[in-house]
Protein backbone atom coordinates (compact mmCIF):
# COMPACT_ATOMS: atom_id res chain seq x y z
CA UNK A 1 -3.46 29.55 -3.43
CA UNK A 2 -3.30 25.80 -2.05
CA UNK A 3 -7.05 26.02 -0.46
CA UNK A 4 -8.01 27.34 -4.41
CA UNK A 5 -6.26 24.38 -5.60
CA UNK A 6 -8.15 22.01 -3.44
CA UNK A 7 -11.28 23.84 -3.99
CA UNK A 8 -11.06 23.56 -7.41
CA UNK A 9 -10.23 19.64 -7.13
CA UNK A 10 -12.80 19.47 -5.14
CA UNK A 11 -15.30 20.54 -7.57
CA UNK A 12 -14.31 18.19 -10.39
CA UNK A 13 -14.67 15.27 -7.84
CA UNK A 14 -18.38 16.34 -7.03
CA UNK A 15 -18.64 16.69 -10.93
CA UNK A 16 -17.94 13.06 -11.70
CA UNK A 17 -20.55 11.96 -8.99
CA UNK A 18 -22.54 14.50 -10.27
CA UNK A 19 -22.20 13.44 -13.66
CA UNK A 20 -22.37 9.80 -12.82
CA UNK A 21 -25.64 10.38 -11.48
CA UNK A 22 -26.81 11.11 -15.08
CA UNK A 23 -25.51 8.59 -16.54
CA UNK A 24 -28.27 5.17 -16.64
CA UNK A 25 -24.99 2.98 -16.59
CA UNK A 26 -23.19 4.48 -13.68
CA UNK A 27 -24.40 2.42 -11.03
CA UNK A 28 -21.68 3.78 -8.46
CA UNK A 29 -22.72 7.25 -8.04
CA UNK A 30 -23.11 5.74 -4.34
CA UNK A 31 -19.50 4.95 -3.78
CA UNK A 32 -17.77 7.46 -4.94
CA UNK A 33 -20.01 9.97 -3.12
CA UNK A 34 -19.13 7.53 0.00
CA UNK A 35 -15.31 8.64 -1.16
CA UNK A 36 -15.91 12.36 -1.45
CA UNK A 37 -17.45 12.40 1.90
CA UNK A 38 -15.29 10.19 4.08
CA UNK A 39 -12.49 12.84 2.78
CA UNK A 40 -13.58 15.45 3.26
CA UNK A 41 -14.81 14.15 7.17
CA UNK A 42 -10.98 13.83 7.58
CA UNK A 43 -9.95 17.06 5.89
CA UNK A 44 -12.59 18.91 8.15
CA UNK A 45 -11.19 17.22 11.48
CA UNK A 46 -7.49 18.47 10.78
CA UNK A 47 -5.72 20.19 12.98
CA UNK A 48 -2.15 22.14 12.78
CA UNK A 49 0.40 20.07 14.17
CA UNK A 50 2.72 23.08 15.60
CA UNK A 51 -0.69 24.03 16.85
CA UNK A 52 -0.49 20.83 18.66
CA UNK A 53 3.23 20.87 20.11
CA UNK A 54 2.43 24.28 21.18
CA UNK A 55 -0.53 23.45 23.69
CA UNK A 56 0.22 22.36 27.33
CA UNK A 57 -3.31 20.10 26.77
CA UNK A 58 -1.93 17.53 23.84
CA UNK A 59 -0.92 14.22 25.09
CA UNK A 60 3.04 14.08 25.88
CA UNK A 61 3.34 10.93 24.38
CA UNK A 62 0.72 12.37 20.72
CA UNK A 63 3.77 15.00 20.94
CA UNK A 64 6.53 13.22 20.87
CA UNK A 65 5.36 11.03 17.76
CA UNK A 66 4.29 14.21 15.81
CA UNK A 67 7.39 16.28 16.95
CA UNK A 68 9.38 12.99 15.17
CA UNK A 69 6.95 13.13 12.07
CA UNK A 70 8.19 16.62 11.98
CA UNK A 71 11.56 15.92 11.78
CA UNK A 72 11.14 13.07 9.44
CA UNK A 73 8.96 14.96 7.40
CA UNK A 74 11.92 17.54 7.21
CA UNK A 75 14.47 15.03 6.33
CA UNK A 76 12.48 13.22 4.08
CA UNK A 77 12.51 16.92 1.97
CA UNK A 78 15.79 17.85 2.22
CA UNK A 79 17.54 14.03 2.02
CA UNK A 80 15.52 12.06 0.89
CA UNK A 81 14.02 14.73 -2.25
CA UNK A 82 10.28 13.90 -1.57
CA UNK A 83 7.88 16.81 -2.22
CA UNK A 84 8.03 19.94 -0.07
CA UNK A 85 4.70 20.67 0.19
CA UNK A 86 1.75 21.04 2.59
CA UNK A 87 1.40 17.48 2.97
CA UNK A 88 1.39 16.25 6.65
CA UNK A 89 1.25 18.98 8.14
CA UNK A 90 -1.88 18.61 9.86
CA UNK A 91 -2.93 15.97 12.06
CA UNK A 92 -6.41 14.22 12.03
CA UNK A 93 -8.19 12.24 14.71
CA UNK A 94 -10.37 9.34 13.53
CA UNK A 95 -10.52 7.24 16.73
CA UNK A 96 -10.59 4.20 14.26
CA UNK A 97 -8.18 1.22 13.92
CA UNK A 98 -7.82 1.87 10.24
CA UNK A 99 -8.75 4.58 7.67
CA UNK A 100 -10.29 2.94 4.94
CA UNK A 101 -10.84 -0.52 4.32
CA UNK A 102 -10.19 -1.92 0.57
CA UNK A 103 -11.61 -5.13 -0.95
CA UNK A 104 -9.41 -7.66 -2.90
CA UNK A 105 -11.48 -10.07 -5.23
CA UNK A 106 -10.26 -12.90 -7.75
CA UNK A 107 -12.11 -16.14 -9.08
CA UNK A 108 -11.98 -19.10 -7.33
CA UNK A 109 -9.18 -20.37 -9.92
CA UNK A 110 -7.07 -17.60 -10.82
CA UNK A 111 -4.64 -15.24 -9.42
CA UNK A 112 -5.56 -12.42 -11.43
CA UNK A 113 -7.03 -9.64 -9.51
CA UNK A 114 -10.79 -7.79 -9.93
CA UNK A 115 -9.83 -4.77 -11.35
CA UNK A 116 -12.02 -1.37 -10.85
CA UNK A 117 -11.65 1.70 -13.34
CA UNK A 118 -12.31 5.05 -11.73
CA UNK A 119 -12.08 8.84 -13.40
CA UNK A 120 -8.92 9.98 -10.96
CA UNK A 121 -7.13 6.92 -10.12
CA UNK A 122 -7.40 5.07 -13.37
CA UNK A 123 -7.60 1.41 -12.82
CA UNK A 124 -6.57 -0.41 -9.66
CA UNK A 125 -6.87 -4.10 -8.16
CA UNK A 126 -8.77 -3.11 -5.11
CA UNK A 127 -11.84 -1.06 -3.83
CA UNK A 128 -11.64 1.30 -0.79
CA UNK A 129 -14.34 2.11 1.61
CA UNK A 130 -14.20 4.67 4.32
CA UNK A 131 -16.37 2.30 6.48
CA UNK A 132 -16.06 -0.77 7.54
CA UNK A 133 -19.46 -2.13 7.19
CA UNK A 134 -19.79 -0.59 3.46
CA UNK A 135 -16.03 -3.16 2.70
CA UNK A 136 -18.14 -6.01 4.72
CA UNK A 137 -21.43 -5.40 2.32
CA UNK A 138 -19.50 -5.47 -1.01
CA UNK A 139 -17.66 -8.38 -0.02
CA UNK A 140 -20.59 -10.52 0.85
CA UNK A 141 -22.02 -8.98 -2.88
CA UNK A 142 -18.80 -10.67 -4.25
CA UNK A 143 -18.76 -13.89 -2.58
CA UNK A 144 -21.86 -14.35 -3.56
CA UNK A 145 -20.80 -14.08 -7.21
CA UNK A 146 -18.28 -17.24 -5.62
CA UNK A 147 -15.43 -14.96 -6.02
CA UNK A 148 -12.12 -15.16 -3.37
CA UNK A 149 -12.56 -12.04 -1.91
CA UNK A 150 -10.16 -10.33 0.96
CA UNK A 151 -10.11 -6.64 2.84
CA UNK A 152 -7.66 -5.33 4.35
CA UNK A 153 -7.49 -2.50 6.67
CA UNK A 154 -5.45 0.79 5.45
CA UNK A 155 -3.69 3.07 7.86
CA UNK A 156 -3.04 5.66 5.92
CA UNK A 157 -3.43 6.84 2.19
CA UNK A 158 -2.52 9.02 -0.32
CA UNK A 159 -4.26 11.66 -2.27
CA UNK A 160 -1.18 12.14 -4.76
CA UNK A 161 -0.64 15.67 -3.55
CA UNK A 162 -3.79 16.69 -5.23
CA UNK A 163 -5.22 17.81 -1.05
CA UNK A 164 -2.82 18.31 1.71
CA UNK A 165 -3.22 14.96 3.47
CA UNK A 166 -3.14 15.05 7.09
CA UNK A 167 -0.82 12.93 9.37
CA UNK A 168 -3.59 10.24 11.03
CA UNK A 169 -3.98 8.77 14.31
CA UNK A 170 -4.23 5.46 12.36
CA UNK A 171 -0.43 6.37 11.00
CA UNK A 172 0.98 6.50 14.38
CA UNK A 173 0.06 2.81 15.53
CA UNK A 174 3.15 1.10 16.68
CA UNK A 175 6.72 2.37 17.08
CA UNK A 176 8.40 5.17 14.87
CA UNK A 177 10.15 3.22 12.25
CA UNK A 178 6.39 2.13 11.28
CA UNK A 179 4.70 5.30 11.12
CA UNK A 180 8.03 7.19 9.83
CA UNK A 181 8.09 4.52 7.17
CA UNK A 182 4.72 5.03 6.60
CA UNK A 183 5.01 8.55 6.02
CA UNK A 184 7.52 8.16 3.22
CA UNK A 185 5.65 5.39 1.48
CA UNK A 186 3.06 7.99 1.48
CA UNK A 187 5.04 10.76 0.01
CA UNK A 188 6.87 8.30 -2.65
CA UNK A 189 3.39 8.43 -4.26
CA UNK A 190 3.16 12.15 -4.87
CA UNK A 191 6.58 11.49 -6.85
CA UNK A 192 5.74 8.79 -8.68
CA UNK A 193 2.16 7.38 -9.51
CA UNK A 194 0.89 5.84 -13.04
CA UNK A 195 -3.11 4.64 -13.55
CA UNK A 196 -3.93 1.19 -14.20
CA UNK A 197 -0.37 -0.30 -12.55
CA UNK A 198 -1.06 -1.12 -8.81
CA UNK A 199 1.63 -3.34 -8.63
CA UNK A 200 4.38 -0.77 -10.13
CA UNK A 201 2.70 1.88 -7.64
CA UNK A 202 2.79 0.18 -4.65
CA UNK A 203 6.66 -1.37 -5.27
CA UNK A 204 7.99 1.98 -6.32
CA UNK A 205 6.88 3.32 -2.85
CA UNK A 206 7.97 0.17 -0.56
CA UNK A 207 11.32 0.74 -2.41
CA UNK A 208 11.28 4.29 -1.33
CA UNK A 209 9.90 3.90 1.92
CA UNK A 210 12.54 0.65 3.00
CA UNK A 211 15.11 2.13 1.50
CA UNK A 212 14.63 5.96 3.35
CA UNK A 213 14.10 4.17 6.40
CA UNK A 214 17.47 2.68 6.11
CA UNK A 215 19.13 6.34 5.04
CA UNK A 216 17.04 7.81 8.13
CA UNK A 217 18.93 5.65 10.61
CA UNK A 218 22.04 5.71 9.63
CA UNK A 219 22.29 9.30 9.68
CA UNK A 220 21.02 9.20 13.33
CA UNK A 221 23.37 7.00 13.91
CA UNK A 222 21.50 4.01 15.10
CA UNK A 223 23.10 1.24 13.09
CA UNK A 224 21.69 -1.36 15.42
CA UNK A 225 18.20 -0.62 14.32
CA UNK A 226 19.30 -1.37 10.87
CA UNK A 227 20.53 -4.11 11.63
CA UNK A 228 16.93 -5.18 13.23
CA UNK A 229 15.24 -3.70 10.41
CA UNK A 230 17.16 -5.50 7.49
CA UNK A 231 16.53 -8.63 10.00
CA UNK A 232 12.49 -7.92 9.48
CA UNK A 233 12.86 -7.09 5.81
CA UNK A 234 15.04 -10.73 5.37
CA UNK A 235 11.66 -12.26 6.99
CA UNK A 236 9.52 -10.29 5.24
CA UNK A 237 11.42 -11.95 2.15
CA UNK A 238 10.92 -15.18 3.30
CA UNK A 239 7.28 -14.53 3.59
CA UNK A 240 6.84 -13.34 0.49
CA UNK A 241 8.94 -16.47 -1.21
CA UNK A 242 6.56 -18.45 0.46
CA UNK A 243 3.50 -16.58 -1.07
CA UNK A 244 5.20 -16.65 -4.66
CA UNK A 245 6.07 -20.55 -4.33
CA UNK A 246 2.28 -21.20 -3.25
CA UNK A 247 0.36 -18.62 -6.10
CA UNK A 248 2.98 -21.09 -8.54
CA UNK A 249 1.60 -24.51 -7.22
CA UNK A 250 -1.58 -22.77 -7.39
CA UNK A 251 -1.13 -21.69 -11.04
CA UNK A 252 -0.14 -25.47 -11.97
CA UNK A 253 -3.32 -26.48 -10.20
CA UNK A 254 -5.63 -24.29 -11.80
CA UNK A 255 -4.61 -24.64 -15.47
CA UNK A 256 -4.65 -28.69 -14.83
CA UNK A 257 -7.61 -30.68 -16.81
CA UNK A 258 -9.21 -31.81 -14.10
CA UNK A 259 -13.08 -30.94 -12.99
CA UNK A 260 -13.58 -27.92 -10.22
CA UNK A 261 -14.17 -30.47 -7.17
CA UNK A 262 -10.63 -31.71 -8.42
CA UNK A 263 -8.98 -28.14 -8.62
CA UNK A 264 -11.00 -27.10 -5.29
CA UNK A 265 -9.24 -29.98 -3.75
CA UNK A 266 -5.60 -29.37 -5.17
CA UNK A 267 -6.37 -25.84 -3.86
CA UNK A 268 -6.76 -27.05 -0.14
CA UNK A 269 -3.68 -29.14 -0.40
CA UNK A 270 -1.52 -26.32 -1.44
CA UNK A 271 -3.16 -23.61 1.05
CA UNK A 272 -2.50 -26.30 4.17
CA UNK A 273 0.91 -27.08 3.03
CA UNK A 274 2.02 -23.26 2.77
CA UNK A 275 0.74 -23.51 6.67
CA UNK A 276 3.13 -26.18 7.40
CA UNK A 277 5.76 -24.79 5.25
CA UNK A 278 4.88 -21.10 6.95
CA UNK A 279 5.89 -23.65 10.92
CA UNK A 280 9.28 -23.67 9.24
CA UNK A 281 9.98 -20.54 8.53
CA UNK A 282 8.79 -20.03 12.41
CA UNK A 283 11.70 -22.17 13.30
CA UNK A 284 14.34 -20.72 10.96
CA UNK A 285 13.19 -17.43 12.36
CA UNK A 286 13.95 -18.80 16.26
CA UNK A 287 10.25 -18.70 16.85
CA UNK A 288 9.26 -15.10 15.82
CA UNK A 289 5.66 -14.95 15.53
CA UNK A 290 4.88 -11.52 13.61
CA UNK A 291 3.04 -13.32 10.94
CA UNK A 292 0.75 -15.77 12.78
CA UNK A 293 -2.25 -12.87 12.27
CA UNK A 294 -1.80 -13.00 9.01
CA UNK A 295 -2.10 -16.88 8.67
CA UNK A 296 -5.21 -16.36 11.48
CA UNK A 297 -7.36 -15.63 8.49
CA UNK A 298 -8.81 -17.57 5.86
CA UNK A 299 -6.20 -17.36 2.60
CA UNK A 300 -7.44 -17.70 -0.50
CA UNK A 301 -6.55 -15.93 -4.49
CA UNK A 302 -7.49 -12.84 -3.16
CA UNK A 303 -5.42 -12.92 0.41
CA UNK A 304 -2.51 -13.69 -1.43
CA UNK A 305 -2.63 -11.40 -4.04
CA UNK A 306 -3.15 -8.68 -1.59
CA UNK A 307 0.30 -9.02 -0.76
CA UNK A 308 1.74 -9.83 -4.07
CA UNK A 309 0.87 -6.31 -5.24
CA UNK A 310 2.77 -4.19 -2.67
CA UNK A 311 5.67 -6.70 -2.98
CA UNK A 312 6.33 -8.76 -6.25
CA UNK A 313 8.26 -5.84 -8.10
CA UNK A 314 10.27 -4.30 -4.93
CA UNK A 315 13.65 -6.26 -6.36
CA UNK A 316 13.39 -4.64 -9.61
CA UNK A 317 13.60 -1.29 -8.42
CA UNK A 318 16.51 -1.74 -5.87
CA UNK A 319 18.46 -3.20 -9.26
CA UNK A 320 17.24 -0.13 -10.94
CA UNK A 321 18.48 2.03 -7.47
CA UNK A 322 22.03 0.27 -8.18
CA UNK A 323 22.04 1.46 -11.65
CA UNK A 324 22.57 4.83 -10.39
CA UNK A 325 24.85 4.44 -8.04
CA UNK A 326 22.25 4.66 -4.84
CA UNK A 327 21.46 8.65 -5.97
CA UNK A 328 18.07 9.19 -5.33
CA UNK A 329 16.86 12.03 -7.57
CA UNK A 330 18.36 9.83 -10.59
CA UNK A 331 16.58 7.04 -9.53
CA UNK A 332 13.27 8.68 -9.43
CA UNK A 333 14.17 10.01 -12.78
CA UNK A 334 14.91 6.26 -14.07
CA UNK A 335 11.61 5.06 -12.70
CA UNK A 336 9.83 7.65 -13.99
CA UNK A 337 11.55 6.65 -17.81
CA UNK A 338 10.37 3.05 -17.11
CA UNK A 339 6.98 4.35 -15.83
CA UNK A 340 6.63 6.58 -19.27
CA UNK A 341 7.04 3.27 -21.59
CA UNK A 342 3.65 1.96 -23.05
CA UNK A 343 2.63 -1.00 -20.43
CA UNK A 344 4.16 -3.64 -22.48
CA UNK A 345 7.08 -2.21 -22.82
CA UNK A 346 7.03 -1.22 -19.25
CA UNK A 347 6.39 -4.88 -18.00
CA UNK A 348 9.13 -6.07 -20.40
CA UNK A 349 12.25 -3.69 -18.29
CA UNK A 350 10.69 -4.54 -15.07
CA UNK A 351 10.98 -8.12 -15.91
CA UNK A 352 14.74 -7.87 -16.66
CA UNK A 353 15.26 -6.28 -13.60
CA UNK A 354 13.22 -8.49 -11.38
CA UNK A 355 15.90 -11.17 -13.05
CA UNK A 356 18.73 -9.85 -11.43
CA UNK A 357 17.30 -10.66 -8.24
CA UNK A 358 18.95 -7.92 -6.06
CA UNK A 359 18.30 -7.51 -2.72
CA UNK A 360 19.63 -4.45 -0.87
């Protein structure tokens, strides 16, 4: 019944390309059949990961992440009540730093995102391409329209429970609180995802995934990790204060009236004093360096709103987890009540919780 379901989603997928190819003002017929096929590449290369703890030839150290995918996978079912499905139960090989690679764009004085309309995922504030030289050629296409443009590799991604996504080499980068955390972040899309709101997407699933992480520990009793986690997440705060303070001076900047050489050099000012400002934190941090790759890069609208979008609403939805008294099935119900609400309406609640400023 599940490889009917996928067969059938498969089918209206081809239909929109095919479809697109009719129409004279669908001038993307090439990207989303770039979409279809870099999808079903990975679906084709999956393997079955018991399949893969069961052989004496898989890599000790492949096993031992998997075999703890497993379990969290488990857990994240029966405590954490994301969807018990086929999802992740497969494991794919791409021999690839990252999955897909999706392009951020923004004018040169705004931090309002490029947004992109598609049939399945409604609209979003980024593009994805399953190669990197296809993310590098649009990019160039949009800088050349002298837009702030950014991409950003993806390790993983979700297809909403619509196909039964496969655990990816890319996913198990790093140690197991990233890929486990990964994996729920993942999941907390097939509970909750609304077209045309990246930012309410992508917080609702950091809330998930920080928050499960935390719920995972503790009941493998490893309180010291928490601690070291909540110590990342209290820098990853700081980072992202930074970020908001900048996009504000930025903000004044651009609505100033003053010509564009003026604003362009306004714009510099702020960007190298968020540098200095970003020593600081360093400092306060007793020299940690996690974020110096990020600041390695040029930042521009589009860097920083790359980050705003996974981030900027995360607050609001741990006030809305403390309105329930920390149960999650009621707070997925309460999110999906505030996700229901015509978007102005929906903006408006968010708001009001993003006031209380709570932090978990």
């Amino acid at each position: 019944m599940q490889v009917h379901r996928n067969i059938r989603i498969l089918a209206q997928l081809l239909l929109v390309i095919f479809v697109c190819g009719l129409a004279s003002s669908c001038s993307t017929v090439s990207y989303y059949s770039q979409a279809v096929g870099g999808h079903l590449k990975l679906m084709s290369a999956r393997q079955p990961i018991d399949k893969l703890l069961s052989s004496d030839s898989t890599d000790p150290e492949l096993k031992r992440k998997l075999q703890t995918l497993v379990d969290a996978r488990q857990y994240a079912v029966d405590k954490l009540h994301l969807p018990d499905n086929d999802s992740y139960n497969t494991y794919a090989a791409t021999g690839r730093r990252f999955v897909t690679w999706n392009v951020v764009a923004a004018e040169e004085f705004s931090l309002s995102p490029k947004i992109w309309c598609f049939p399945v995922a409604g609209c979003v504030s980024y593009k994805g391409y399953f190669a990197e030289e296809d993310a590098n050629a649009y990019a160039a296409e949009l800088r050349a329209q002298n837009l702030d443009v950014n991409i950003g590799g993806a390790t993983a991604y979700s297809t909403l429970g619509w196909f039964d996504d496969p655990v990816l080499d890319t996913m198990l980068n790093g140690g197991d609180l990233r890929y486990v955390s990964t994996l729920f972040h993942e999941l907390a899309h097939q509970v909750l995802y609304i077209k045309d709101d990246s930012s309410f997407n992508e917080a609702f699933a950091t809330f998930v995934e920080q928050e499960g992480l935390r719920i995972w520990l503790n009941d493998r009793g490893e309180p010291d990790r928490i601690a070291w986690y909540n110590d990342s997440l209290k820098r990853s705060a700081d980072f992202s204060e930074l970020l908001k303070t900048t996009r504000s001076q930025l903000l004044a900047a651009y609505k100033e009236d003053i010509s564009d050489e003026q604003k362009r050099q306004r714009k510099r000012a702020v960007l190298d004093d968020m540098q200095g400002n970003y020593q600081k934190l360093k400092t306060s941090w007793d020299g940690y360096a996690g974020y110096d790759g990020w600041f390695s890069r040029e930042v521009n609208n589009a860097r920083l709103l790359s980050v705003s979008t996974y981030r900027k609403l995360v607050p609001a939805f741990a006030a809305m987890y403390l309105d329930v008294d920390k149960q999650l099935p009621a707070f997925y119900e309460k999110a999906k009540e505030v996700a229901a609400l015509p978007a102005d309406q929906r903006q408006e609640k968010m708001d009001a919780y993003l006031a209380r400023n709570v932090v978990l």
